[in-house]
C-alpha atoms as a PDB file:
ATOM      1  CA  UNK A   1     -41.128 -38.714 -28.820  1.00  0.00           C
ATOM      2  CA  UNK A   2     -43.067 -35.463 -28.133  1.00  0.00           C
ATOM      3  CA  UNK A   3     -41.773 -36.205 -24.168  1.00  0.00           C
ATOM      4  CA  UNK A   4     -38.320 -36.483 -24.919  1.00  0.00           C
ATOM      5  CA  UNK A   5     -38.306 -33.291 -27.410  1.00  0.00           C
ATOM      6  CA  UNK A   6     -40.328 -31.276 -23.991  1.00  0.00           C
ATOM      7  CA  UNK A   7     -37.160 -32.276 -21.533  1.00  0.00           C
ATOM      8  CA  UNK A   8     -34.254 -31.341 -23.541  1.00  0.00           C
ATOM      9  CA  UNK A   9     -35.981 -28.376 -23.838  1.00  0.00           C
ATOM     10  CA  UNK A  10     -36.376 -28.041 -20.198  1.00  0.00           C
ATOM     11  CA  UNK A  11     -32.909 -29.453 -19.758  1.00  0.00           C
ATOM     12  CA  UNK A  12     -30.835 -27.006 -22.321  1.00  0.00           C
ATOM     13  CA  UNK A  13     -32.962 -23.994 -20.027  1.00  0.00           C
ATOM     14  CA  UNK A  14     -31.994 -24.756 -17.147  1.00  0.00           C
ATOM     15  CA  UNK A  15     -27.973 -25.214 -18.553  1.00  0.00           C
ATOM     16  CA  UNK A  16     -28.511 -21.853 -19.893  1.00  0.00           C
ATOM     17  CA  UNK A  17     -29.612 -20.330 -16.374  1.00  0.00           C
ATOM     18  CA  UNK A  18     -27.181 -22.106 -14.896  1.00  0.00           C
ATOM     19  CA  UNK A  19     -24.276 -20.807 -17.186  1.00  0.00           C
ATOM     20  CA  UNK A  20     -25.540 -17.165 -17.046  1.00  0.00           C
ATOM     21  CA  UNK A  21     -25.598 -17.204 -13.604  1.00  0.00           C
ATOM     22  CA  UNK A  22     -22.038 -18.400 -13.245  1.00  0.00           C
ATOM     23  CA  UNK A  23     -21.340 -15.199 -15.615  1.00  0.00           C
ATOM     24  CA  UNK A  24     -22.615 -12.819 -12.982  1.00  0.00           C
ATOM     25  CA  UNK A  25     -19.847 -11.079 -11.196  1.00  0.00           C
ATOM     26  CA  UNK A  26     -19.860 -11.219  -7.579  1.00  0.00           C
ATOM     27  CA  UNK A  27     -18.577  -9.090  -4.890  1.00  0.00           C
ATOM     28  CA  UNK A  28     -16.040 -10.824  -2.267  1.00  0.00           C
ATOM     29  CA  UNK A  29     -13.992 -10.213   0.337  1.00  0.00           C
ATOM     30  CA  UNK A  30     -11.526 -13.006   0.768  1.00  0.00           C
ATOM     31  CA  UNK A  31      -7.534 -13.579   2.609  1.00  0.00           C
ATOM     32  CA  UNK A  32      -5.504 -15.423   0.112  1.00  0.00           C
ATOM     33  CA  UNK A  33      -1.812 -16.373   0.013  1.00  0.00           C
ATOM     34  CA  UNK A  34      -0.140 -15.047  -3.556  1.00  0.00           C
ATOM     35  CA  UNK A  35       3.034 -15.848  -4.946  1.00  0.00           C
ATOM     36  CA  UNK A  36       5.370 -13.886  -7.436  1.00  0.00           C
ATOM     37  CA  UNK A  37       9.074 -15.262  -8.656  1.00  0.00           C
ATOM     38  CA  UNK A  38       8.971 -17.907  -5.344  1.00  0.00           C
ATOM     39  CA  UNK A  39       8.534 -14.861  -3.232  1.00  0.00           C
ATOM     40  CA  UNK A  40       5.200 -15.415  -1.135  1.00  0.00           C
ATOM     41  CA  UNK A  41       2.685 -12.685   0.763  1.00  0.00           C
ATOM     42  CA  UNK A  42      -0.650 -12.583   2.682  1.00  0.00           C
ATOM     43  CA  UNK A  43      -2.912 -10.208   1.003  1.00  0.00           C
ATOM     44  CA  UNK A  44      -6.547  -9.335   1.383  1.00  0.00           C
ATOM     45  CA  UNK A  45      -9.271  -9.027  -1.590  1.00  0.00           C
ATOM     46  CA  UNK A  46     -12.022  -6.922  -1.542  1.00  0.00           C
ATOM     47  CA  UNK A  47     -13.899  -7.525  -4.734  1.00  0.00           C
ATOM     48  CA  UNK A  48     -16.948  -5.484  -6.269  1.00  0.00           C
ATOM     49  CA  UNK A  49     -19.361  -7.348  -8.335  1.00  0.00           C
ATOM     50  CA  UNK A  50     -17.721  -6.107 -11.410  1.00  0.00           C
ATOM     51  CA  UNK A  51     -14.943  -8.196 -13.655  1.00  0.00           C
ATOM     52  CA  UNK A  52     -13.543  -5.545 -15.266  1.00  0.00           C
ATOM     53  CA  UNK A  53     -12.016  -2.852 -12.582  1.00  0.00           C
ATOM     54  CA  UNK A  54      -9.443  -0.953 -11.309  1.00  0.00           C
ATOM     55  CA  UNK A  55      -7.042  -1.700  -8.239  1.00  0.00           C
ATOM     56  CA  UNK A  56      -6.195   0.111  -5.330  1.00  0.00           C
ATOM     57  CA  UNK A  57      -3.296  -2.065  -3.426  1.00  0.00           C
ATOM     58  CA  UNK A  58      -2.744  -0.627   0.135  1.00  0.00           C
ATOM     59  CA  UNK A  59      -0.172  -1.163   2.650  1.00  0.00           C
ATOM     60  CA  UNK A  60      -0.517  -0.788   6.197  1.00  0.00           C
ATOM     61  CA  UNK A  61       1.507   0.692   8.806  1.00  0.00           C
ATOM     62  CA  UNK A  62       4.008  -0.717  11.746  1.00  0.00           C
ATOM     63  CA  UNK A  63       3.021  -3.303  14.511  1.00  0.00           C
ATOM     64  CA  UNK A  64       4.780  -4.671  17.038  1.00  0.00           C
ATOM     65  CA  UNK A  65       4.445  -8.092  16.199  1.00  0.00           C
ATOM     66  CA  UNK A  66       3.467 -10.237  12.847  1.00  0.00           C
ATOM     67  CA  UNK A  67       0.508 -12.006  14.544  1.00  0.00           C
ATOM     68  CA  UNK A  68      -1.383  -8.199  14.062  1.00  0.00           C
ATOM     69  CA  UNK A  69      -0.471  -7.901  10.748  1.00  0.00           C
ATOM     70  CA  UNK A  70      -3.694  -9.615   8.964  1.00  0.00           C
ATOM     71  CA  UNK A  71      -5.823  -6.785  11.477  1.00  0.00           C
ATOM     72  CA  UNK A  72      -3.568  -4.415  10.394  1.00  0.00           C
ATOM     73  CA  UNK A  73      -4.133  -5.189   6.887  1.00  0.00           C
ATOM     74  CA  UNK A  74      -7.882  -5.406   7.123  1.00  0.00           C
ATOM     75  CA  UNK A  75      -8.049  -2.513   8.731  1.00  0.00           C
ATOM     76  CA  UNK A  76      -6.186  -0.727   6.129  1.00  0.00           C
ATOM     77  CA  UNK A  77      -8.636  -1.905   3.904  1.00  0.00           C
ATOM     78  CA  UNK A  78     -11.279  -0.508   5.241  1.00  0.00           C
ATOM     79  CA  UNK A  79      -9.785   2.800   5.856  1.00  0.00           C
ATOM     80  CA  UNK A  80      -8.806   3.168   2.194  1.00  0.00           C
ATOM     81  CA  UNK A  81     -12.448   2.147   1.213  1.00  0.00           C
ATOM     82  CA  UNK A  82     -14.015   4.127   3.456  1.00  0.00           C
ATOM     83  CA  UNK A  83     -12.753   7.580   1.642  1.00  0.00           C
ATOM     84  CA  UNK A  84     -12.879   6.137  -1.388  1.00  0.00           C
ATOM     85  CA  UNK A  85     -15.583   8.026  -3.412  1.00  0.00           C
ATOM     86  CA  UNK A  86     -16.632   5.209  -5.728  1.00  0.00           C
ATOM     87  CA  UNK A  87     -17.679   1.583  -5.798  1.00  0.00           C
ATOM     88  CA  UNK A  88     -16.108   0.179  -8.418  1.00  0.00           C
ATOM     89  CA  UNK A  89     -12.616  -0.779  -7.777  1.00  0.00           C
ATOM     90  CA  UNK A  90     -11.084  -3.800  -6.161  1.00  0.00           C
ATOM     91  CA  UNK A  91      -8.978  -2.983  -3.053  1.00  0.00           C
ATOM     92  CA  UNK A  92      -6.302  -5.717  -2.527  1.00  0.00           C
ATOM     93  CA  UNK A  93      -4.551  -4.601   1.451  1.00  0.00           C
ATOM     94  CA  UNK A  94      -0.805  -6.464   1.456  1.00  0.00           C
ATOM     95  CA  UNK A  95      -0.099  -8.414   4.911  1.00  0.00           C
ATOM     96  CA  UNK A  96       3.879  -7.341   4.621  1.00  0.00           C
ATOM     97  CA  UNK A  97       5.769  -8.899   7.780  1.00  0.00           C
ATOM     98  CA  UNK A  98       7.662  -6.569   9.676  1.00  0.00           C
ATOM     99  CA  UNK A  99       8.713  -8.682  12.782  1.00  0.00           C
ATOM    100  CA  UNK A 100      11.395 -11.214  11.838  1.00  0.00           C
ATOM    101  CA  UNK A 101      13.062  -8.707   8.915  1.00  0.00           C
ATOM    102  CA  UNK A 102      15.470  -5.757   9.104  1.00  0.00           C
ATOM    103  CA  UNK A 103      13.614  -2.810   8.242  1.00  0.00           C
ATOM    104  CA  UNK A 104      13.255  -2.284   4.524  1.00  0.00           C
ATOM    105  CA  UNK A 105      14.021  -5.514   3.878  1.00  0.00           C
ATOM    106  CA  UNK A 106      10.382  -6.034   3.453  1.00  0.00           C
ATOM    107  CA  UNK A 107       9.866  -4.092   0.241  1.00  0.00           C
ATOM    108  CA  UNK A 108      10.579  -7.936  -1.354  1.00  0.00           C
ATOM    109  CA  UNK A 109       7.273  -9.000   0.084  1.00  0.00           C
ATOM    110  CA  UNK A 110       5.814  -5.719  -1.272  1.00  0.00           C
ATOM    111  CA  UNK A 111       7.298  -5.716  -4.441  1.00  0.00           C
ATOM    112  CA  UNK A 112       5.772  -9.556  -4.916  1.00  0.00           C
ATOM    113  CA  UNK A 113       2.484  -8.219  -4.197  1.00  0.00           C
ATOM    114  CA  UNK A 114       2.681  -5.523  -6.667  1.00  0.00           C
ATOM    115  CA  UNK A 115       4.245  -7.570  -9.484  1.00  0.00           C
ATOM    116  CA  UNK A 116       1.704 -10.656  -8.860  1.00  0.00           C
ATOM    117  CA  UNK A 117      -1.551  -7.971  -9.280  1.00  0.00           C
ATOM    118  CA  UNK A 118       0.486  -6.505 -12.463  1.00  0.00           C
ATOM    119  CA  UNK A 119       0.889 -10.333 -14.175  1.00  0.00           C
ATOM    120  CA  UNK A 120      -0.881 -13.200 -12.235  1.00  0.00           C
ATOM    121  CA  UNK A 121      -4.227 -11.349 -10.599  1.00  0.00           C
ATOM    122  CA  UNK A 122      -6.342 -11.625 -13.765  1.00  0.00           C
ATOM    123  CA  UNK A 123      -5.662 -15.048 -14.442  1.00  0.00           C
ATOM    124  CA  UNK A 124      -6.227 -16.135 -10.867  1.00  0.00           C
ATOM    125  CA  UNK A 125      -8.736 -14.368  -9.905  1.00  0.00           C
ATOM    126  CA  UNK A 126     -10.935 -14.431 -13.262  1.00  0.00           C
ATOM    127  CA  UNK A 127     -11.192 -10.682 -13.642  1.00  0.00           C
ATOM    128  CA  UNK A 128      -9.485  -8.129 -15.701  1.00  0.00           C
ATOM    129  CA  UNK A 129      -7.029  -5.723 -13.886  1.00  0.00           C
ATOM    130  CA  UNK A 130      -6.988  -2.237 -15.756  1.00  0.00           C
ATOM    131  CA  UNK A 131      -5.352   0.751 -13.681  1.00  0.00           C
ATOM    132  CA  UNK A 132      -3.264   0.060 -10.985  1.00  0.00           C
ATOM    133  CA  UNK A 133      -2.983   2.896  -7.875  1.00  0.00           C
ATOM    134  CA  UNK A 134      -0.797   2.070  -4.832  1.00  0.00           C
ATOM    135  CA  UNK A 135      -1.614   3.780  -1.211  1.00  0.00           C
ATOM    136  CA  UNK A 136       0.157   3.632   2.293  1.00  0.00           C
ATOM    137  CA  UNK A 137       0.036   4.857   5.701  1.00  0.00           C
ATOM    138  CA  UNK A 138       2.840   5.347   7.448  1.00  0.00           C
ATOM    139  CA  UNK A 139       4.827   2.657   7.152  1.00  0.00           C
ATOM    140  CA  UNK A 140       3.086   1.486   4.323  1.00  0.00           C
ATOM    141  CA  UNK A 141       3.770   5.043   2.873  1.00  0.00           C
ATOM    142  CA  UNK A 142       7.228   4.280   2.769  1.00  0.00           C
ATOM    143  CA  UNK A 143       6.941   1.319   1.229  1.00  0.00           C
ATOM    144  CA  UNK A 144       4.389   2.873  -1.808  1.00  0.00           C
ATOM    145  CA  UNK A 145       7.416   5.389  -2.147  1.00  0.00           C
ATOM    146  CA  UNK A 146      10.190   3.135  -2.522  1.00  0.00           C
ATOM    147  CA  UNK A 147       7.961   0.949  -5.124  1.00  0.00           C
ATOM    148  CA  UNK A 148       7.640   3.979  -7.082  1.00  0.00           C
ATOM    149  CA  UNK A 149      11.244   4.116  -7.531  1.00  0.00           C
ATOM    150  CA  UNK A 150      10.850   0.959  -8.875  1.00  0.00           C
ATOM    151  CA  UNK A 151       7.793   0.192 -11.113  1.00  0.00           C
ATOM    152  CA  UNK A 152       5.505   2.075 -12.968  1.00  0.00           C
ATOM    153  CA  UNK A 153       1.978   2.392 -12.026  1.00  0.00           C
ATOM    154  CA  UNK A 154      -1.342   4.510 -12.722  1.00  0.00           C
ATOM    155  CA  UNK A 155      -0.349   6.450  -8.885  1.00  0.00           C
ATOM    156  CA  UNK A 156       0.860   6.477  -5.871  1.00  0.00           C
ATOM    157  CA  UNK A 157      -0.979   7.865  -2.368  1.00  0.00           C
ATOM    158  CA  UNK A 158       1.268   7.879   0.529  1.00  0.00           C
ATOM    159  CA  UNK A 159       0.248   9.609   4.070  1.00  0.00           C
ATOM    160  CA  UNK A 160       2.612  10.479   6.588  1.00  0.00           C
ATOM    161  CA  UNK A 161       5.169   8.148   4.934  1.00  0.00           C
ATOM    162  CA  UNK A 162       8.238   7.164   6.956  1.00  0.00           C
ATOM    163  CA  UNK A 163      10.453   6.598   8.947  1.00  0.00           C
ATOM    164  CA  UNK A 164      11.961   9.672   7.104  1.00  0.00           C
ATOM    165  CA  UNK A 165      15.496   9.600   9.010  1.00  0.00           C
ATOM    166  CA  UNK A 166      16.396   6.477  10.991  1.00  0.00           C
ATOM    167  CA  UNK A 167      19.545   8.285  12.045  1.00  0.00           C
ATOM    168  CA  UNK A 168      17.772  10.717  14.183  1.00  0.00           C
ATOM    169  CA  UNK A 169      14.938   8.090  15.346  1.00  0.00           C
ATOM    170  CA  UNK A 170      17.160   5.400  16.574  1.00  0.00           C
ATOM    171  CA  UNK A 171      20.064   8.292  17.881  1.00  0.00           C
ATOM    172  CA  UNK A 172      17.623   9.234  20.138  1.00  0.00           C
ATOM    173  CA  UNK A 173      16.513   5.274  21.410  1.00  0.00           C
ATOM    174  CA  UNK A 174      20.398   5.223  21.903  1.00  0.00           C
ATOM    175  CA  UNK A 175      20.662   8.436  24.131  1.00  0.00           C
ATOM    176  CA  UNK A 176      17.230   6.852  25.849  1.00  0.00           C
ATOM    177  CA  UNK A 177      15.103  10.117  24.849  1.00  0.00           C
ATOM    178  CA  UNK A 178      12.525   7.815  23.375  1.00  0.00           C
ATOM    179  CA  UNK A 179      11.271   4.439  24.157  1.00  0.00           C
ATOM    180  CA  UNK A 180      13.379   1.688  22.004  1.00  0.00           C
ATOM    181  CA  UNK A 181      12.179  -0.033  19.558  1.00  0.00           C
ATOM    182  CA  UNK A 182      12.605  -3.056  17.443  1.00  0.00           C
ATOM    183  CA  UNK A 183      13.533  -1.241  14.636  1.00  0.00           C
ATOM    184  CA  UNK A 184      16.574   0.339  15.761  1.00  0.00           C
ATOM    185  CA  UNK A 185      17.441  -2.931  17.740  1.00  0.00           C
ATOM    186  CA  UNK A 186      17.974  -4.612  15.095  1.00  0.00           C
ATOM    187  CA  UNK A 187      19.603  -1.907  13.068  1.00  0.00           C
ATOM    188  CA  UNK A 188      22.051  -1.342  15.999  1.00  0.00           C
ATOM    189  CA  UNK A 189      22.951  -4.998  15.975  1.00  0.00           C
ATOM    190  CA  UNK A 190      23.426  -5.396  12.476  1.00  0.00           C
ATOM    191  CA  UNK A 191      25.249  -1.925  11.961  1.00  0.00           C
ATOM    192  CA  UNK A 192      26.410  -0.940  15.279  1.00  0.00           C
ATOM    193  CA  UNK A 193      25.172   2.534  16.969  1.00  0.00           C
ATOM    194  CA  UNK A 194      23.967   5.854  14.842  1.00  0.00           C
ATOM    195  CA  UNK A 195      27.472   7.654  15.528  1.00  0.00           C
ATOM    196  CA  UNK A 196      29.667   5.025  14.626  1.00  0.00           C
ATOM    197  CA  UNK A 197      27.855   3.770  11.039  1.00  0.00           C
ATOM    198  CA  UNK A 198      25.117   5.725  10.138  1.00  0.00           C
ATOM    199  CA  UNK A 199      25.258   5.535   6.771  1.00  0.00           C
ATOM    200  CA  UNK A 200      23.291   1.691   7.090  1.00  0.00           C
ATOM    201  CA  UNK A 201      20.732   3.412   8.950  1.00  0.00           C
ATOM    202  CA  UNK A 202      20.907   6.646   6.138  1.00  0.00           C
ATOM    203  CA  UNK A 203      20.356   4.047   3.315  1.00  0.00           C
ATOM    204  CA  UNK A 204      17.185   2.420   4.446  1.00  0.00           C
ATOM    205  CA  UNK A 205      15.819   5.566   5.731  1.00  0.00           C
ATOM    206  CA  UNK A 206      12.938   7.204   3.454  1.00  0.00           C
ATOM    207  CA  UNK A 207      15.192  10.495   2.881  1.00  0.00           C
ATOM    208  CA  UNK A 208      17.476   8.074   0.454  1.00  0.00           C
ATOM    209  CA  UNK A 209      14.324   7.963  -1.983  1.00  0.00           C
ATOM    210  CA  UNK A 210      13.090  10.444  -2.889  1.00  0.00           C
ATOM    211  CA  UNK A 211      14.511  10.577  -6.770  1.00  0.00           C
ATOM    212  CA  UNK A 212      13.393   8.516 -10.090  1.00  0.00           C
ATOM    213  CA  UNK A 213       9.492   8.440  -8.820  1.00  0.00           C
ATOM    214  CA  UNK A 214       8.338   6.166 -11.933  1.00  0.00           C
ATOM    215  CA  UNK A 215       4.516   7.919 -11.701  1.00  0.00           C
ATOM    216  CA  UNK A 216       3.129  10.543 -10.318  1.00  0.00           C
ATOM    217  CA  UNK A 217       3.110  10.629  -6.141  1.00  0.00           C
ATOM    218  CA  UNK A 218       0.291  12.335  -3.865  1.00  0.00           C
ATOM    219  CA  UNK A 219       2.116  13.098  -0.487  1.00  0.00           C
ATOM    220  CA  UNK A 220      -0.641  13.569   2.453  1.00  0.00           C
ATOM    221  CA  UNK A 221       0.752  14.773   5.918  1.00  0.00           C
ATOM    222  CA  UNK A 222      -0.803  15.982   9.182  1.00  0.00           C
ATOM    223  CA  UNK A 223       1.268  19.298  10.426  1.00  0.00           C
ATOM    224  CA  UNK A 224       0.521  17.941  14.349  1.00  0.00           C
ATOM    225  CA  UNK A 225       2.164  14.172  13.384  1.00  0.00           C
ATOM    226  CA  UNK A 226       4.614  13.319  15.689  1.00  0.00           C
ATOM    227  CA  UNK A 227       7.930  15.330  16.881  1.00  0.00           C
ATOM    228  CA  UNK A 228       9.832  12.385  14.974  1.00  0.00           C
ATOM    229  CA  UNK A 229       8.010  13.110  11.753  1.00  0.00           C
ATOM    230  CA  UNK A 230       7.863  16.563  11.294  1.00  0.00           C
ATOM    231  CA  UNK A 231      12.011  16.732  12.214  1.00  0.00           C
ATOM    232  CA  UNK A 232      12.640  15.809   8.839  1.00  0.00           C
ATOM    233  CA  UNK A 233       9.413  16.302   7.040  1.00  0.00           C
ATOM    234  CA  UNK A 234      10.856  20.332   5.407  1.00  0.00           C
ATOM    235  CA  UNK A 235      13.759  18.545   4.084  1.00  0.00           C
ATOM    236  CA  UNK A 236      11.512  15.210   2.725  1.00  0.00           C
ATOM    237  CA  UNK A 237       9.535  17.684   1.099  1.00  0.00           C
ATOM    238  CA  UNK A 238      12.149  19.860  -0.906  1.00  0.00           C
ATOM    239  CA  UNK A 239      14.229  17.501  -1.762  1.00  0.00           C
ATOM    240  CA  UNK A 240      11.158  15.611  -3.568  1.00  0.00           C
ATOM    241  CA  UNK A 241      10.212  19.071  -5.446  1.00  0.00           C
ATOM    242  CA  UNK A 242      13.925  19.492  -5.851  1.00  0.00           C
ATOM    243  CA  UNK A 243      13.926  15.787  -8.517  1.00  0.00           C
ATOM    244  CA  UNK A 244      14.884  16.309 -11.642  1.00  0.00           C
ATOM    245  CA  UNK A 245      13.969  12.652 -13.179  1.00  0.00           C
ATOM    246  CA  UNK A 246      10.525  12.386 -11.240  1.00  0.00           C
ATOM    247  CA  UNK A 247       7.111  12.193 -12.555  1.00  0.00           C
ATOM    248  CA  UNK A 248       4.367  14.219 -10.841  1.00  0.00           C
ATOM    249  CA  UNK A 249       4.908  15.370  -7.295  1.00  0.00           C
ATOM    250  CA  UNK A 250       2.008  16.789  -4.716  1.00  0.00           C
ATOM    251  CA  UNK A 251       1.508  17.721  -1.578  1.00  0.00           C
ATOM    252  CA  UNK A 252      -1.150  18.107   0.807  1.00  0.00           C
ATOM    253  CA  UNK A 253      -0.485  19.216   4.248  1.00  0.00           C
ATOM    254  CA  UNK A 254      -3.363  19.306   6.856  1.00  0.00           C
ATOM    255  CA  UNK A 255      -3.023  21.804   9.085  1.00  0.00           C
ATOM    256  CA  UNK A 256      -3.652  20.751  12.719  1.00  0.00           C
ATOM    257  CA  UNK A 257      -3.784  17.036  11.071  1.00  0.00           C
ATOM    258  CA  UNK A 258      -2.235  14.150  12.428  1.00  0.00           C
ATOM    259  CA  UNK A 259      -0.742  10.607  11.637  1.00  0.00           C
ATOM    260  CA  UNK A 260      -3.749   9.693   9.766  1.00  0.00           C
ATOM    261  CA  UNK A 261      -4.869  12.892   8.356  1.00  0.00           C
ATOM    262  CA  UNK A 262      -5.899  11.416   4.773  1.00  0.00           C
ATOM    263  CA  UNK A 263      -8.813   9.323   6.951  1.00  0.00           C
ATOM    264  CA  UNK A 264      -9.730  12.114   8.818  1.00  0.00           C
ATOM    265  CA  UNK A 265      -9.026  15.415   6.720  1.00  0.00           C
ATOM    266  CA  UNK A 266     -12.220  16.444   4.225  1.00  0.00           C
ATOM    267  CA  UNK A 267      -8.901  18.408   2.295  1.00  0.00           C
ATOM    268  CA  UNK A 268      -7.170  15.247   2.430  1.00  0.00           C
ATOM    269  CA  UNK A 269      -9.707  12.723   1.399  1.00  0.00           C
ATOM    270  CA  UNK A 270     -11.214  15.071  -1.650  1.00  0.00           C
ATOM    271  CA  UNK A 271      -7.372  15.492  -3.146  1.00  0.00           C
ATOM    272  CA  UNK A 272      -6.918  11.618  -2.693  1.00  0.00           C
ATOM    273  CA  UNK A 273      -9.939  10.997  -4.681  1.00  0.00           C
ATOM    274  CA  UNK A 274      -9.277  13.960  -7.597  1.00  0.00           C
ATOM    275  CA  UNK A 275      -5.872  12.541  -7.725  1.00  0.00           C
ATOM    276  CA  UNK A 276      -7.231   8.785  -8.496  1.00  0.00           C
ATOM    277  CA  UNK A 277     -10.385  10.070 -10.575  1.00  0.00           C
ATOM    278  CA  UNK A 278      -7.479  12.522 -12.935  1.00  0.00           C
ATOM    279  CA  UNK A 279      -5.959   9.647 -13.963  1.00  0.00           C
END
């Protein structure tokens, strides 16, 4: 009798240890397949070893084909983490496909993303999801724009967002100043050339939103970006400042900064992290 009452002590111990071990959270970084309203999207989990945190979903920028756009993604990942100041948020990087769609199309994919972490994360991933910040580069700062138009969030970091004016990128593939691109290839067959219909080209470009920002928006951009980018960056810019039905707009512009001036601008990466820490 006294043996049997010694092992179910030693058994209900070890059940214990075993139960408040499964209770410790654990950091991961993991590539899993999510799903919102039948709409489906790559995305990339990087997981502290805390349940309770807050999310930083990140977007990446263009490639030339959709078997880069898992590097692209965790690359993205790590560039966002890597200025990140603190340790304790989850960064979930969104695979978006670029190579098969007509430009902009792809905000489905990204809205999918966003609307899965808002609803479905917690549940799936057994943690609890409290502020949500989006950030982009690039292309993915076009698409963190144009979701802000949309949904409501804790923020929004975008650097060097664009394209800003498809009319004047792909006009000048067309009069073979620049290299073409798939882009405008596919633009040009589904709306014939710049001068003939630009207005399908005007209504995907990243000039048509910049009104009804849903939260406030941290603009980052390098003053040495490209010729294409800084064309229409003056006129981005005012006509943001210039909303009327916006939340919060700011600007940072690095001078002598490039394409990726929030990674590589001390300016840039301190007002990234006062703008997530402020709210």
């Amino acid at each position: 009798m006294r043996l049997l009452i010694l092992l179910s002590i030693v058994l209900f111990s070890c059940n214990k240890e075993n139960s408040a071990d499964e209770s410790i959270p654990t950091p991961y970084r993991i590539t899993k397949t999510i799903s919102y309203n039948s709409v489906s999207v790559d995305v990339i989990i990087d997981k502290p070893a805390i349940n309770e945190l807050d999310v930083l979903l990140v977007f990446h920028g263009s490639v030339t084909s959709d078997n880069e756009i898992l590097t692209a993604a965790n690359n993205t990942l790590d560039k966002f983490k890597g200025i990140l100041d603190r340790n304790d948020m989850m960064i979930v990087s969104v695979a978006y496909p670029q190579e098969f769609v007509l430009f902009g199309d792809n905000i489905v994919k990204c809205e999918a993303a966003l609307l899965w972490l808002k609803t479905k994360a917690s549940q799936e991933l057994g943690v609890t999801v409290k502020k949500i910040f989006l950030g982009g580069h690039s292309q993915g700062g076009y698409m963190v724009t144009r979701l802000n138009t949309m949904h409501q969030t804790n923020g929004v970091i975008a650097n060097a967002p664009g394209p800003l004016n498809l009319v004047y990128r792909c006009q000048l593939e067309e009069n073979g100043q620049i290299q073409s691109s798939a882009v405008c290839t596919k633009l040009k067959n589904m709306y014939g050339s710049t001068s003939t219909n630009p207005n399908g080209y005007q209504l995907r470009s990243l000039l048509n939103f910049k009104n009804g920002f849903k939260s406030d928006i941290l603009f980052v951009q390098g003053l040495s970006d490209s010729p294409i980018q800084m064309y229409s960056w003056p006129t981005f810019k005012q006509e943001v400042l210039s909303c009327t039905n916006c939340q919060l707009r700011e600007f940072t512009e690095i001078l002598g900064g490039g394409h990726g001036a929030l990674f590589e601008s001390p300016i840039a990466k301190a007002t990234f992290n006062q703008f997530i820490n402020s709210r």
